[in-house]
PDB file of N, CA and C in Angstrom:
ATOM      1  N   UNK A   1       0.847  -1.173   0.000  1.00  0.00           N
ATOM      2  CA  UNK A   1       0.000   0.000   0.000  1.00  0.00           C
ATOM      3  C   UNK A   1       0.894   1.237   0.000  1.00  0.00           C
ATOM      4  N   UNK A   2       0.813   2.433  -0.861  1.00  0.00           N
ATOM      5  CA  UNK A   2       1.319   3.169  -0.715  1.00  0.00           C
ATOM      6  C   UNK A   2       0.997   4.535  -0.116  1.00  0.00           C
ATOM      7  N   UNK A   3       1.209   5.524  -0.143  1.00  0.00           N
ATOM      8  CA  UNK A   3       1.146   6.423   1.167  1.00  0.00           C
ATOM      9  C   UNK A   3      -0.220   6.903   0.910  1.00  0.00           C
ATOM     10  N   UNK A   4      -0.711   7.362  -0.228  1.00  0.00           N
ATOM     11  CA  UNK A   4      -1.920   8.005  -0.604  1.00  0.00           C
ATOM     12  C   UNK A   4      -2.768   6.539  -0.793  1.00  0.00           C
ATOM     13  N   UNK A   5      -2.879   6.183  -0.355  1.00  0.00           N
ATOM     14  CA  UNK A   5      -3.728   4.513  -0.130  1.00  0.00           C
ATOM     15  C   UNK A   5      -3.667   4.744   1.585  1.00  0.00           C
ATOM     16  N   UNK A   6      -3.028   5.052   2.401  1.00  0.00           N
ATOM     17  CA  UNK A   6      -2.984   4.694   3.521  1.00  0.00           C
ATOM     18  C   UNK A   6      -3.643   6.237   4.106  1.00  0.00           C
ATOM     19  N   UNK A   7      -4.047   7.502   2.994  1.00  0.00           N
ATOM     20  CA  UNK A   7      -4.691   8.984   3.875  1.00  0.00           C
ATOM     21  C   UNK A   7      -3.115   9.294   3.952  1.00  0.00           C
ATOM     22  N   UNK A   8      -2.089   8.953   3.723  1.00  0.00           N
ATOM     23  CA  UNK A   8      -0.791   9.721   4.201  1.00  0.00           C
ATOM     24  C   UNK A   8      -0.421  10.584   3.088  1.00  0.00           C
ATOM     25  N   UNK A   9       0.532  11.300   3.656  1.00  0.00           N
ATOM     26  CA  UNK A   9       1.283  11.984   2.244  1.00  0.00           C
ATOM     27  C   UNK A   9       2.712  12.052   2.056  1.00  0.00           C
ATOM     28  N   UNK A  10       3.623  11.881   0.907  1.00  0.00           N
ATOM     29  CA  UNK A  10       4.859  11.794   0.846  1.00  0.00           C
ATOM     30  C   UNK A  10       6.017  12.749   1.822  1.00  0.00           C
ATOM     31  N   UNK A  11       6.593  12.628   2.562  1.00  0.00           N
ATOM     32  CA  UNK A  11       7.433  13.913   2.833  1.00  0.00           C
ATOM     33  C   UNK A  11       9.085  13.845   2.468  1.00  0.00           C
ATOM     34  N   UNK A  12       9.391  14.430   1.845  1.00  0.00           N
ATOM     35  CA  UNK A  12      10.536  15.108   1.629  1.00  0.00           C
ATOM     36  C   UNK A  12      11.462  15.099   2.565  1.00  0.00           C
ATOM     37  N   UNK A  13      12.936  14.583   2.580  1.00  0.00           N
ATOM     38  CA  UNK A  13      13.409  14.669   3.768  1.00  0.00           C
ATOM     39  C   UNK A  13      14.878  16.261   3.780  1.00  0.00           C
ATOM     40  N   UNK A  14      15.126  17.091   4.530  1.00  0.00           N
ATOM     41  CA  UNK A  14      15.510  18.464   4.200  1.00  0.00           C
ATOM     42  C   UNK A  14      17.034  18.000   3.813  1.00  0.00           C
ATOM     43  N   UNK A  15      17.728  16.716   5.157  1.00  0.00           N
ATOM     44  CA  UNK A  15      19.012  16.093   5.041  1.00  0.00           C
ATOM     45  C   UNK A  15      19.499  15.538   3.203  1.00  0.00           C
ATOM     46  N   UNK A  16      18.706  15.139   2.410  1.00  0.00           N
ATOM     47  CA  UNK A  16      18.759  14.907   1.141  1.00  0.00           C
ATOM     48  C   UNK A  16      18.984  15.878  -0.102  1.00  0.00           C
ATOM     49  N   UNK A  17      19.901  15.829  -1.240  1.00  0.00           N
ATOM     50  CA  UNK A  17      19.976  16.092  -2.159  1.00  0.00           C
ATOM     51  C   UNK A  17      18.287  16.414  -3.030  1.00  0.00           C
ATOM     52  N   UNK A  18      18.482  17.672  -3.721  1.00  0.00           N
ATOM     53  CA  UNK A  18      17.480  17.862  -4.272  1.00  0.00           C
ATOM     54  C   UNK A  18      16.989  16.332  -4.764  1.00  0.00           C
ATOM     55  N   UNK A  19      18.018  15.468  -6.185  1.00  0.00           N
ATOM     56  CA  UNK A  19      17.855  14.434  -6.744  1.00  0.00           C
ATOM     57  C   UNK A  19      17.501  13.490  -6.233  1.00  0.00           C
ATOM     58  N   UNK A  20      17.916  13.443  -4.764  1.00  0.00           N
ATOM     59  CA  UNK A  20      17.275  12.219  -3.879  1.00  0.00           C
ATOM     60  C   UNK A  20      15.799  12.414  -3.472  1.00  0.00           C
ATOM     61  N   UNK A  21      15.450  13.466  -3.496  1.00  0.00           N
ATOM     62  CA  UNK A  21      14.155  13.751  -3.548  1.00  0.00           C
ATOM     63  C   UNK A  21      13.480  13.806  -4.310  1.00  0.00           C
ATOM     64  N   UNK A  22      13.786  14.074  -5.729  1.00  0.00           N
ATOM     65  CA  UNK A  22      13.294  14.019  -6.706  1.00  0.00           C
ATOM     66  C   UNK A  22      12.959  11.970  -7.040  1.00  0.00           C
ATOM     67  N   UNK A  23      14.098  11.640  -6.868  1.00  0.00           N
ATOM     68  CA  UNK A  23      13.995   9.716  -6.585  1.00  0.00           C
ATOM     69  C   UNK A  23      12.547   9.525  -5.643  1.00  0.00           C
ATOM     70  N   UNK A  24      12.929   9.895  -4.536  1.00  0.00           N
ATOM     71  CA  UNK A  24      11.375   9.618  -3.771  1.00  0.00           C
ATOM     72  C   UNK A  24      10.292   9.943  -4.577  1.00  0.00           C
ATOM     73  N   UNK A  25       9.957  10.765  -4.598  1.00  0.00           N
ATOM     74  CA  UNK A  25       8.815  11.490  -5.422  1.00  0.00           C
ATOM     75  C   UNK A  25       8.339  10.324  -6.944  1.00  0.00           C
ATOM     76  N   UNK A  26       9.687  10.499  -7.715  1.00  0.00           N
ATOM     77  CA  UNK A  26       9.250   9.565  -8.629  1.00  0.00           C
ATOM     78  C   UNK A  26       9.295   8.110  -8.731  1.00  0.00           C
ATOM     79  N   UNK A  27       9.813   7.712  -6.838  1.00  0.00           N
ATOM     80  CA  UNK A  27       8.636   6.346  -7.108  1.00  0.00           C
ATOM     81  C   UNK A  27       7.440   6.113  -6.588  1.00  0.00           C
ATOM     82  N   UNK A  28       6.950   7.049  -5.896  1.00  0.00           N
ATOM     83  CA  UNK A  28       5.714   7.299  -5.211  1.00  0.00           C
ATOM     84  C   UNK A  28       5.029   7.524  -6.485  1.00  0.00           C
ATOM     85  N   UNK A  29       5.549   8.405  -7.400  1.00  0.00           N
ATOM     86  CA  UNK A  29       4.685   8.631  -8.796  1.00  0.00           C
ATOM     87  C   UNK A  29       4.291   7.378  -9.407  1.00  0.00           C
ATOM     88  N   UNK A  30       5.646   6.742  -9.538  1.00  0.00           N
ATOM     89  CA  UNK A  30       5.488   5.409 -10.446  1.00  0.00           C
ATOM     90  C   UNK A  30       4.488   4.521  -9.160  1.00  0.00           C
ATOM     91  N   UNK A  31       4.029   4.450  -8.431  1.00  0.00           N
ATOM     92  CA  UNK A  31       3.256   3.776  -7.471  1.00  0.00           C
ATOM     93  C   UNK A  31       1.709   3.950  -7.994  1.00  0.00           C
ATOM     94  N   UNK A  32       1.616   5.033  -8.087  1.00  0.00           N
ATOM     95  CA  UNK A  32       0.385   5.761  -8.208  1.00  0.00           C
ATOM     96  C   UNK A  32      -0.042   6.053  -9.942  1.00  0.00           C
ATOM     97  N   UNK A  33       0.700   5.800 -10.240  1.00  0.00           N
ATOM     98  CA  UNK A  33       0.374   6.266 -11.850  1.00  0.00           C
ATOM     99  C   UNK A  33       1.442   5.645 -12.562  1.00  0.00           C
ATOM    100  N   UNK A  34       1.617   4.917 -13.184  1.00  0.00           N
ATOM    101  CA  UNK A  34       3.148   4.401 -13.907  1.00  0.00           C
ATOM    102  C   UNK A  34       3.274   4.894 -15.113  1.00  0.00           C
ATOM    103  N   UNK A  35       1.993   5.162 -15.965  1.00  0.00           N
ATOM    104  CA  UNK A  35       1.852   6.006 -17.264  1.00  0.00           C
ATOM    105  C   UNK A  35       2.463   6.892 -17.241  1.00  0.00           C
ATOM    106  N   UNK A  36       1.616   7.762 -16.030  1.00  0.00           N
ATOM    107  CA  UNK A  36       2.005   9.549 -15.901  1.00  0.00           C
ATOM    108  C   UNK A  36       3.022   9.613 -15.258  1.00  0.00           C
ATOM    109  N   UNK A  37       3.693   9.032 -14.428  1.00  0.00           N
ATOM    110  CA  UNK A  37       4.855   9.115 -14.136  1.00  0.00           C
ATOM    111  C   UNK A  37       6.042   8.979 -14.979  1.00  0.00           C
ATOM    112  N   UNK A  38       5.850   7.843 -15.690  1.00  0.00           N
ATOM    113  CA  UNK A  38       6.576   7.848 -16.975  1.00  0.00           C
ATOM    114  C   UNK A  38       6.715   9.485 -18.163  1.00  0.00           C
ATOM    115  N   UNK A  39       5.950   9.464 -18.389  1.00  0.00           N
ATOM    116  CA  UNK A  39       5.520  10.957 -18.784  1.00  0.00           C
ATOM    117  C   UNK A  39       6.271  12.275 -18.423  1.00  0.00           C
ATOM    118  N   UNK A  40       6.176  11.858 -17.129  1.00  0.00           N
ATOM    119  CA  UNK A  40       6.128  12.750 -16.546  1.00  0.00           C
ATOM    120  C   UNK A  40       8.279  13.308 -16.679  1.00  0.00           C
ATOM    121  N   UNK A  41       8.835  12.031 -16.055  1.00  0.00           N
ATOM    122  CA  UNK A  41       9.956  11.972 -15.747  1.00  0.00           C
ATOM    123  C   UNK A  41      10.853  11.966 -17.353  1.00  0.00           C
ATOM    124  N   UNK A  42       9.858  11.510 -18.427  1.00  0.00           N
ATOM    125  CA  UNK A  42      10.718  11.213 -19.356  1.00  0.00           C
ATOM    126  C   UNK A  42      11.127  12.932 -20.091  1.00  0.00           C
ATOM    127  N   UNK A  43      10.468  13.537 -19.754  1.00  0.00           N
ATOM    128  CA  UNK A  43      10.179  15.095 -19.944  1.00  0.00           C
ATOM    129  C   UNK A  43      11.238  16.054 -19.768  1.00  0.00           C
ATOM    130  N   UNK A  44      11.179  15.563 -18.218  1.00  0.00           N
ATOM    131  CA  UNK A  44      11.858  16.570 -17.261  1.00  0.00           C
ATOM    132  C   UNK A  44      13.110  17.095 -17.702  1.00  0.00           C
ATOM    133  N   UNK A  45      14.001  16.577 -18.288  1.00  0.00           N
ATOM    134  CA  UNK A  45      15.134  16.747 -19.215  1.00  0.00           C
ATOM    135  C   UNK A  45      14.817  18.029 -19.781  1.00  0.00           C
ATOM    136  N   UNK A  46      13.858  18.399 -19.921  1.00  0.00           N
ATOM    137  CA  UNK A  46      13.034  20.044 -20.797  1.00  0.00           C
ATOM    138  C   UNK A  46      13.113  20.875 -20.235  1.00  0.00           C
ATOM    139  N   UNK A  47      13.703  20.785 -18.746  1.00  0.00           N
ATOM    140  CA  UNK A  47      12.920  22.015 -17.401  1.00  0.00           C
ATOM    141  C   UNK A  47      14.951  22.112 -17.345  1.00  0.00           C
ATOM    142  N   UNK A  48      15.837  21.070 -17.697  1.00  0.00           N
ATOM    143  CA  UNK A  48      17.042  21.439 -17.228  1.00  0.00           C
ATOM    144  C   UNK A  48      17.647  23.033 -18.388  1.00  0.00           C
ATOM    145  N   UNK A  49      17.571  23.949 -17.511  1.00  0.00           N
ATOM    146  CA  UNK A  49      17.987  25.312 -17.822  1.00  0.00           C
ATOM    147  C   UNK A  49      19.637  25.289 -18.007  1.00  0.00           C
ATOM    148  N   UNK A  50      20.584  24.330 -17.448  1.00  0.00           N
ATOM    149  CA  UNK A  50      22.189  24.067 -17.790  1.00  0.00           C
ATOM    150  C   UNK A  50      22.882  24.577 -17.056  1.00  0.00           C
ATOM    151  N   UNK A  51      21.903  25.263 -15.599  1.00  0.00           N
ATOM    152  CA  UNK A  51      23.135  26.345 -14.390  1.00  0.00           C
ATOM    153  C   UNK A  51      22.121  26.498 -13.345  1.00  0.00           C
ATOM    154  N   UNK A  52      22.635  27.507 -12.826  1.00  0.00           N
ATOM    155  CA  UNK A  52      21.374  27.529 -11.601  1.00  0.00           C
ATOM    156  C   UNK A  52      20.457  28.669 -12.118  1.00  0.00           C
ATOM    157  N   UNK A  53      20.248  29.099 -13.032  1.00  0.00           N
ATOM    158  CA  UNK A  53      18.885  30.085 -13.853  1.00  0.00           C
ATOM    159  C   UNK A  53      17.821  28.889 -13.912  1.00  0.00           C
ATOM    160  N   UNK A  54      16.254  29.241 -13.819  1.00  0.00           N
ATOM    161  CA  UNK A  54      15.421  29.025 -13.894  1.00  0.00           C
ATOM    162  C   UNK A  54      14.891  28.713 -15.249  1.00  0.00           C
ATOM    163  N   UNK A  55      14.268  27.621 -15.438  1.00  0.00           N
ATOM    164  CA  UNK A  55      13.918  27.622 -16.742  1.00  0.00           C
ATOM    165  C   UNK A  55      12.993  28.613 -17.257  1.00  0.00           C
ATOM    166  N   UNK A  56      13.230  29.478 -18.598  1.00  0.00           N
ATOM    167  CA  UNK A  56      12.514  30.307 -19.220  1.00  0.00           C
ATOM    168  C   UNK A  56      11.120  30.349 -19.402  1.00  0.00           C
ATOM    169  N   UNK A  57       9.984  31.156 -19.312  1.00  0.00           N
ATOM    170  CA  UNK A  57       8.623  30.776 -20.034  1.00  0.00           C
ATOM    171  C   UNK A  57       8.584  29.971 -21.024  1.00  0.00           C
ATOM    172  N   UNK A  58       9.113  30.113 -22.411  1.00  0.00           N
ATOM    173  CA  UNK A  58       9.207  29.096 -23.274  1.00  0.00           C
ATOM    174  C   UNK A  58       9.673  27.977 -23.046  1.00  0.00           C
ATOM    175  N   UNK A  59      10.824  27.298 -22.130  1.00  0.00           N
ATOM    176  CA  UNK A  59      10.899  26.294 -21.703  1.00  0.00           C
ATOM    177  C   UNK A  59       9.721  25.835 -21.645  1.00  0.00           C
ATOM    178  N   UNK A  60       9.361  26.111 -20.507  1.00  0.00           N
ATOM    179  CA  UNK A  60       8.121  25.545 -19.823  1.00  0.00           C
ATOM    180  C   UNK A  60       7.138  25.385 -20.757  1.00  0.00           C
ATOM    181  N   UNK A  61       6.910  25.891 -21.726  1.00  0.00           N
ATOM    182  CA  UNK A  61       5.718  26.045 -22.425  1.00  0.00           C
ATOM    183  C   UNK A  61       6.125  24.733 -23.229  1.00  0.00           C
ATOM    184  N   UNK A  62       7.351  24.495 -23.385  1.00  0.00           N
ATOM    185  CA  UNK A  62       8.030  23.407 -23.988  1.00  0.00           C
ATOM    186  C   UNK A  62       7.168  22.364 -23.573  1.00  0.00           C
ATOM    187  N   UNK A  63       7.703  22.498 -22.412  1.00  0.00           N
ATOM    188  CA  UNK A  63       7.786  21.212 -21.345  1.00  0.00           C
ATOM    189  C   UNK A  63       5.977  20.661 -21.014  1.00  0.00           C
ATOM    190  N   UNK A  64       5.292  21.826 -21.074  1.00  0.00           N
ATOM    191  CA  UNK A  64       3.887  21.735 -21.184  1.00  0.00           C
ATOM    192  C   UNK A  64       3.283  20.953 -22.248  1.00  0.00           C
ATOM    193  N   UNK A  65       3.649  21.841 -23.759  1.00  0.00           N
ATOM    194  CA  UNK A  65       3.666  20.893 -24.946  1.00  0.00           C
ATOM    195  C   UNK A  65       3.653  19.392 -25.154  1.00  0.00           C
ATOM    196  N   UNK A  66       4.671  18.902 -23.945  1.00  0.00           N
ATOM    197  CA  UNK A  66       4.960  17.475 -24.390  1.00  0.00           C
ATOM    198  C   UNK A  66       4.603  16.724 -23.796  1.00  0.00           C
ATOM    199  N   UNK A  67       4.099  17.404 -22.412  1.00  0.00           N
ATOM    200  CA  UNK A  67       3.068  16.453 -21.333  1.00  0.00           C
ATOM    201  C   UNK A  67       1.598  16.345 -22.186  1.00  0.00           C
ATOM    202  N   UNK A  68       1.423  17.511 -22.439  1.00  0.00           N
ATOM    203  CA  UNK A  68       0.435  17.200 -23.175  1.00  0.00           C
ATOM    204  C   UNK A  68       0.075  16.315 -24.278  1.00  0.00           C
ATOM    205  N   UNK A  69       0.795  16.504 -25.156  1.00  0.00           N
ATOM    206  CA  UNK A  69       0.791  15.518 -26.485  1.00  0.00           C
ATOM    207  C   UNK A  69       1.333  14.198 -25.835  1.00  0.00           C
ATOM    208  N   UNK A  70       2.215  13.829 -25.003  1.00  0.00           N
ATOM    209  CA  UNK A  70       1.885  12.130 -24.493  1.00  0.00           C
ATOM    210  C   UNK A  70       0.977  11.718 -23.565  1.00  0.00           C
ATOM    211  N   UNK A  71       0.232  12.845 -23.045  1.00  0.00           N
ATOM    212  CA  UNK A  71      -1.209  11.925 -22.147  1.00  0.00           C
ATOM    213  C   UNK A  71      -2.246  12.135 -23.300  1.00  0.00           C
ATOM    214  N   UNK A  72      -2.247  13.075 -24.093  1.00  0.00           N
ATOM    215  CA  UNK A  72      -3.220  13.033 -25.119  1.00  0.00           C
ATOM    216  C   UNK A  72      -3.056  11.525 -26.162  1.00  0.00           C
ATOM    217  N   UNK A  73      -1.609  10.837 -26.187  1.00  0.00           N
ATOM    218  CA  UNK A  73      -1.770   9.940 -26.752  1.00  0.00           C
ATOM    219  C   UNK A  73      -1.790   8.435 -26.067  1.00  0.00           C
ATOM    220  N   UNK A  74      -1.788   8.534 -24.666  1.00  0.00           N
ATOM    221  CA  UNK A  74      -2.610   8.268 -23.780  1.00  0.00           C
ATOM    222  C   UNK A  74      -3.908   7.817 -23.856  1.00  0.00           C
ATOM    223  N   UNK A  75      -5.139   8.601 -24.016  1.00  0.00           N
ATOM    224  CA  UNK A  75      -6.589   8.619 -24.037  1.00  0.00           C
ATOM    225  C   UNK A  75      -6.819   8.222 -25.548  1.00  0.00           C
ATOM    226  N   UNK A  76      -5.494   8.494 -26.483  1.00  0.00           N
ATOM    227  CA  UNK A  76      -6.263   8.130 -27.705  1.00  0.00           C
ATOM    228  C   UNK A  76      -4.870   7.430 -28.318  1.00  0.00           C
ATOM    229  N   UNK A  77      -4.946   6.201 -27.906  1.00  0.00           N
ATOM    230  CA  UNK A  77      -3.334   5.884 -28.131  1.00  0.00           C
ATOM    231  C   UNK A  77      -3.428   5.579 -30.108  1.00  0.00           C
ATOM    232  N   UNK A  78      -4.415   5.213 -30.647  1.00  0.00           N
ATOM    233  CA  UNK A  78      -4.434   5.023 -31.889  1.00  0.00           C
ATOM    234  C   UNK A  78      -4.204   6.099 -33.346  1.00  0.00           C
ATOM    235  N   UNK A  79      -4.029   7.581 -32.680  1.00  0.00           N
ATOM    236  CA  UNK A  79      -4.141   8.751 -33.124  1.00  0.00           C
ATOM    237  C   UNK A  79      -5.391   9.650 -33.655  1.00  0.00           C
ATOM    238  N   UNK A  80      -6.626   8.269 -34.098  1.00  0.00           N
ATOM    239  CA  UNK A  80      -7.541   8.683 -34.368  1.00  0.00           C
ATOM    240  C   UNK A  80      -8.016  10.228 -33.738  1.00  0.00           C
ATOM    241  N   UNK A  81      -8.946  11.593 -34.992  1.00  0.00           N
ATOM    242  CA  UNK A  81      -9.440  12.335 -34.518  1.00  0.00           C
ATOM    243  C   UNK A  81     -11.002  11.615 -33.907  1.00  0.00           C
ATOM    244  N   UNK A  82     -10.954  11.991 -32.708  1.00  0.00           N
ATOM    245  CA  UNK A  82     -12.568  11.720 -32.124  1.00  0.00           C
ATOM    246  C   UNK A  82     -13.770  12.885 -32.810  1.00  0.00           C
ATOM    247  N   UNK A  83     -13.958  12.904 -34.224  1.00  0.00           N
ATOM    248  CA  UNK A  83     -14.929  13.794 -34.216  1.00  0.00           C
ATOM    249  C   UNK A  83     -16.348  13.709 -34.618  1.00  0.00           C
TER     250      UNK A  83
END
């Protein structure tokens, strides 16, 4: 059972590396969703800005783009338009 099965919620520990937290997180994801987690993580590579600057609006809009178009092919894995 995992934490959101049990009413709990994940916590973060402060002693850990961002990445080690980021590890927790994405196996609690993969627990709970293995699709969207997948998705999710295969992405993230989009948000790396290359220093400690923040990724740009367009990044993100990037990074939005592509979550989108793989849960959209997700719900319609065949490509078909539903119209």
């Amino acid at each position: 059972m995992h934490l959101a099965e049990a009413g709990g919620h994940m916590k973060f520990k402060l002693e850990n590396t961002f990445e080690e937290n980021v590890a927790l997180f994405q196996a609690e994801a993969e627990q709970i969703d293995p699709d969207c987690a997948k998705i999710l993580f295969d992405n993230m590579h989009l948000l790396d800005s290359g220093g400690d600057t923040a990724p740009s609006r367009a990044t993100i809009g990037e990074f939005h783009k592509a979550l989108l178009a793989a849960l959209n092919g997700l719900s319609n894995p065949t490509g078909e338009d539903k119209a």
